[in-house]
Protein backbone atom coordinates (compact mmCIF):
# COMPACT_ATOMS: atom_id res chain seq x y z
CA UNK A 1 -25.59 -43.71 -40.25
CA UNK A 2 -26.08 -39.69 -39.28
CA UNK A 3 -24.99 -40.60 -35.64
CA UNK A 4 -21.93 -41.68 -37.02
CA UNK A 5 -21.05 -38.30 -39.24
CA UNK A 6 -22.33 -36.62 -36.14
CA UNK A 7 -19.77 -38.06 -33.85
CA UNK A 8 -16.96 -37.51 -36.67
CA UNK A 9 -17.61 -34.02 -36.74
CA UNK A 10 -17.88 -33.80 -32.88
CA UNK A 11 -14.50 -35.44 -32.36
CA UNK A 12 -13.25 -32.71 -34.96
CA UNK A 13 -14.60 -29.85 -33.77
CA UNK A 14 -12.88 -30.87 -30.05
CA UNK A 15 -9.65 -31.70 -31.57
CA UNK A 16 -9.89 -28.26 -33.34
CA UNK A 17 -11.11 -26.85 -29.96
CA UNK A 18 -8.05 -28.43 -28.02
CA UNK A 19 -5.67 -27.46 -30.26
CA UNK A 20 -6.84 -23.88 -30.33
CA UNK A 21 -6.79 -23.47 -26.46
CA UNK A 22 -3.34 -24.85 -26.02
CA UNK A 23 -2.08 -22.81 -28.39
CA UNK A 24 -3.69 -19.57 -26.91
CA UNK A 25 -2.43 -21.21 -23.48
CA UNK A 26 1.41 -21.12 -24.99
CA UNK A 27 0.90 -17.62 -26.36
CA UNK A 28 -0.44 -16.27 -22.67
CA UNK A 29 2.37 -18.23 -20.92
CA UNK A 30 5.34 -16.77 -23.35
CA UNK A 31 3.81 -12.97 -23.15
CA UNK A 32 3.98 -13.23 -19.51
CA UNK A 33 7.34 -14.60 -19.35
CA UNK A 34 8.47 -11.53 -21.18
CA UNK A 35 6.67 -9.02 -19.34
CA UNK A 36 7.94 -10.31 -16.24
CA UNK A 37 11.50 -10.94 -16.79
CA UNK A 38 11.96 -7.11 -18.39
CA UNK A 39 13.60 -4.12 -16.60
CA UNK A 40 11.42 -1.46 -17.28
CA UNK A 41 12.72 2.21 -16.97
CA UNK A 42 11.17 4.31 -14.65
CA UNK A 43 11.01 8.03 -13.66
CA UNK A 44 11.65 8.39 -9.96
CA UNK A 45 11.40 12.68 -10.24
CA UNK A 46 7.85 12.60 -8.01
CA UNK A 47 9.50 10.12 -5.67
CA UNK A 48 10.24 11.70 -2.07
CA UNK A 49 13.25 11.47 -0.23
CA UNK A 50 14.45 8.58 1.92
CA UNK A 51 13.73 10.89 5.20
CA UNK A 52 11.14 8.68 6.51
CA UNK A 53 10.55 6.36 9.16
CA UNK A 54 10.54 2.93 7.23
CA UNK A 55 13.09 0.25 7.94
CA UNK A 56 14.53 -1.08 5.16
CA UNK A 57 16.86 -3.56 3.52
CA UNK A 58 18.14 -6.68 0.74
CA UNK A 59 17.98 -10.22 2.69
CA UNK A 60 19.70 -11.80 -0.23
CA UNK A 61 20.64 -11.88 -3.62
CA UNK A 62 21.39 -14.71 -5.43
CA UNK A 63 22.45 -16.10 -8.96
CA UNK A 64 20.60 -19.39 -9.85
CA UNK A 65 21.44 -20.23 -13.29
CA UNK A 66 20.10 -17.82 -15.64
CA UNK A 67 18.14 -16.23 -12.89
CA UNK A 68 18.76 -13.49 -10.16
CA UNK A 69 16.74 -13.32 -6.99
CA UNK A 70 16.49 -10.20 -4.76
CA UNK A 71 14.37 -10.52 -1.40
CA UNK A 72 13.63 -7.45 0.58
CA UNK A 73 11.36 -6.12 2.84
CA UNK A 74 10.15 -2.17 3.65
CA UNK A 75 8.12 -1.59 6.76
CA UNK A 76 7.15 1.56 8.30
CA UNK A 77 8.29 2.29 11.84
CA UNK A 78 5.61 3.25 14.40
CA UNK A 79 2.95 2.11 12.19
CA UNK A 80 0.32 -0.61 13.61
CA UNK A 81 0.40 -2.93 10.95
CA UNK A 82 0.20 -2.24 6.71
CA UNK A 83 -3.00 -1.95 4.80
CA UNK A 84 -2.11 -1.26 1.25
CA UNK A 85 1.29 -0.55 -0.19
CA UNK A 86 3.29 -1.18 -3.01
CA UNK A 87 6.99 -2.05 -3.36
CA UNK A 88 9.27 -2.23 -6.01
CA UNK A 89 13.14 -3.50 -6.60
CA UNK A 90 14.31 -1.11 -8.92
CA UNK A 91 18.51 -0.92 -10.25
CA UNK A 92 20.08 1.83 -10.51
CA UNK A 93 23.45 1.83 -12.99
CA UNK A 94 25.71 3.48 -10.41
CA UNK A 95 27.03 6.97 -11.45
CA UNK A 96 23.65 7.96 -13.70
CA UNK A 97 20.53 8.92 -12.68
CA UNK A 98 18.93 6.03 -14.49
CA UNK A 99 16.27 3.72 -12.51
CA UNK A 100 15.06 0.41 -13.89
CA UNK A 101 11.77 -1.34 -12.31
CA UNK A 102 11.92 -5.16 -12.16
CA UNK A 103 8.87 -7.16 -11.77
CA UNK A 104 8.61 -7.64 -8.04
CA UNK A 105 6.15 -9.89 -6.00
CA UNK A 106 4.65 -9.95 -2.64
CA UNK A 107 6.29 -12.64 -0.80
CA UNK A 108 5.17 -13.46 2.59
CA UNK A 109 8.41 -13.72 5.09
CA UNK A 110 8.66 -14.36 8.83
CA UNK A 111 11.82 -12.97 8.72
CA UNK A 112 10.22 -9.30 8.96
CA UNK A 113 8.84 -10.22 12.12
CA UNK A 114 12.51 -10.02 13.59
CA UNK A 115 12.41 -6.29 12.44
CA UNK A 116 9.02 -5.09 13.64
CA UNK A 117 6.64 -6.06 16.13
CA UNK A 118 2.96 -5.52 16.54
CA UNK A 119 0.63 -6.20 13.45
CA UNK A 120 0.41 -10.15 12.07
CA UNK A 121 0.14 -7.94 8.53
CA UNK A 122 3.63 -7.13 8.69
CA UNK A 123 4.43 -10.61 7.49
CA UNK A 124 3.15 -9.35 4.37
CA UNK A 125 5.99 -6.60 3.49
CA UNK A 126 8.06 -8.47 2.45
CA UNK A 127 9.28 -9.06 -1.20
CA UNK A 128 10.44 -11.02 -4.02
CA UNK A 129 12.13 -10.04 -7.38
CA UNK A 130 13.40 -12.65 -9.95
CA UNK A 131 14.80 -11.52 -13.11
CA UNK A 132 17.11 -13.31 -16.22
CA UNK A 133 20.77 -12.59 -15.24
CA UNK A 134 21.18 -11.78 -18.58
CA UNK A 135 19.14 -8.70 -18.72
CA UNK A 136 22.01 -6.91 -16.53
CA UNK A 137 24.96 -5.87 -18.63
CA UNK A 138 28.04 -7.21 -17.39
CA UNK A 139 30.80 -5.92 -16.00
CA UNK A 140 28.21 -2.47 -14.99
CA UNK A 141 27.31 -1.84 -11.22
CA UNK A 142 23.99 -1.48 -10.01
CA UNK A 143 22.71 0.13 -6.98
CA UNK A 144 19.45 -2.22 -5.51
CA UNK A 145 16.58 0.70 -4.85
CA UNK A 146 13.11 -0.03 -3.31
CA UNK A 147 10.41 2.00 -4.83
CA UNK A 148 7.83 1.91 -1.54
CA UNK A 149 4.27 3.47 -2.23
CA UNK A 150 1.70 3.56 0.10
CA UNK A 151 -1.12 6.17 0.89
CA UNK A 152 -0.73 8.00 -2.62
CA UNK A 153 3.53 8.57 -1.42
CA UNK A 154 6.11 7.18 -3.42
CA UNK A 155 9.56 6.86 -1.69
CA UNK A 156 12.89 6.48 -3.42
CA UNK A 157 15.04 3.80 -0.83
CA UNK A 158 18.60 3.45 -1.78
CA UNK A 159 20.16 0.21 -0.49
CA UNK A 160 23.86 -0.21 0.16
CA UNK A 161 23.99 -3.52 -1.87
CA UNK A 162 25.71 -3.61 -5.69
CA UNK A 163 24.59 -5.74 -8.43
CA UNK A 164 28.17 -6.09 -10.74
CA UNK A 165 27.10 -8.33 -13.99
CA UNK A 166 24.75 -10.34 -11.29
CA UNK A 167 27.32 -10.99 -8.55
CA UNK A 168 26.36 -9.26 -5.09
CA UNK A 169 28.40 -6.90 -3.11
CA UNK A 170 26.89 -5.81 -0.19
């Protein structure tokens, strides 16, 4: 008969157990959702000028339903390959000195190759940024800036592509 109370309480305290962990699993998956679907605003005054040797540029933008994609890529000329940086996709409201930072991913892309040669890490500067469409306020243009950061430098890149309400201008 204890068995039996044991085995009640065991199938209890794992039910209680479960629940607990899927709900701390929902909480984890909603606070990063937020974090990374926010424009954050950002202070660009220790950023350097774009009078550097890094090739630059948007591949694409595109609207997917409620989402916005920018790809890019930043890769410094002359240099044998990329140990450590840090990049950035960062809109600017055009006509204001404004700069917002959206979350902005690593995203490994052949298509740099076409742009530099040498290193096999240079596959590796490219990157992604996905953002709700609906954090941009419509009918405002944005300039698309890469924040590039490597060796302790920060570098303020300004794109010729326009954001207006999500809708791409190059």
């Amino acid at each position: 008969m204890l068995t039996f109370f044991e085995n009640r309480n065991l199938k209890k305290n794992a039910a209680c157990l479960l629940f607990f962990g899927l709900l701390c699993s929902a909480a984890f998956c909603a606070v990063l959702f937020f974090h990374c679907s926010r424009l954050v605003p950002v202070d660009i005054s220790s950023c350097g000028d774009e009078d550097c040797a890094i090739s630059y540029g948007i591949f694409g933008c595109e609207e997917n339903g409620d989402k916005l994609f920018i790809w890019a890529y930043a890769v410094p000329v002359g240099e044998e390959g990329v140990k450590q940086f840090e990049c950035h996709i960062l809109l600017n409201p055009v006509g204001t000195d404004k700069y917002y930072k959206a979350f902005t991913m690593c995203k490994d892309n052949c298509e740099v190759q076409r742009y530099a040669s040498g290193c096999a890490n240079y596959k590796y500067t490219g990157f992604l940024c996905c953002l709700d469409s609906d954090r941009i306020n419509k009918g405002t243009d944005y300039r698309i800036c890469i924040l590039y950061k490597n060796e302790g430098k920060s570098l303020l890149l300004h794109t010729d592509e326009i954001l207006t309400g999500g809708e791409q201008h190059g």
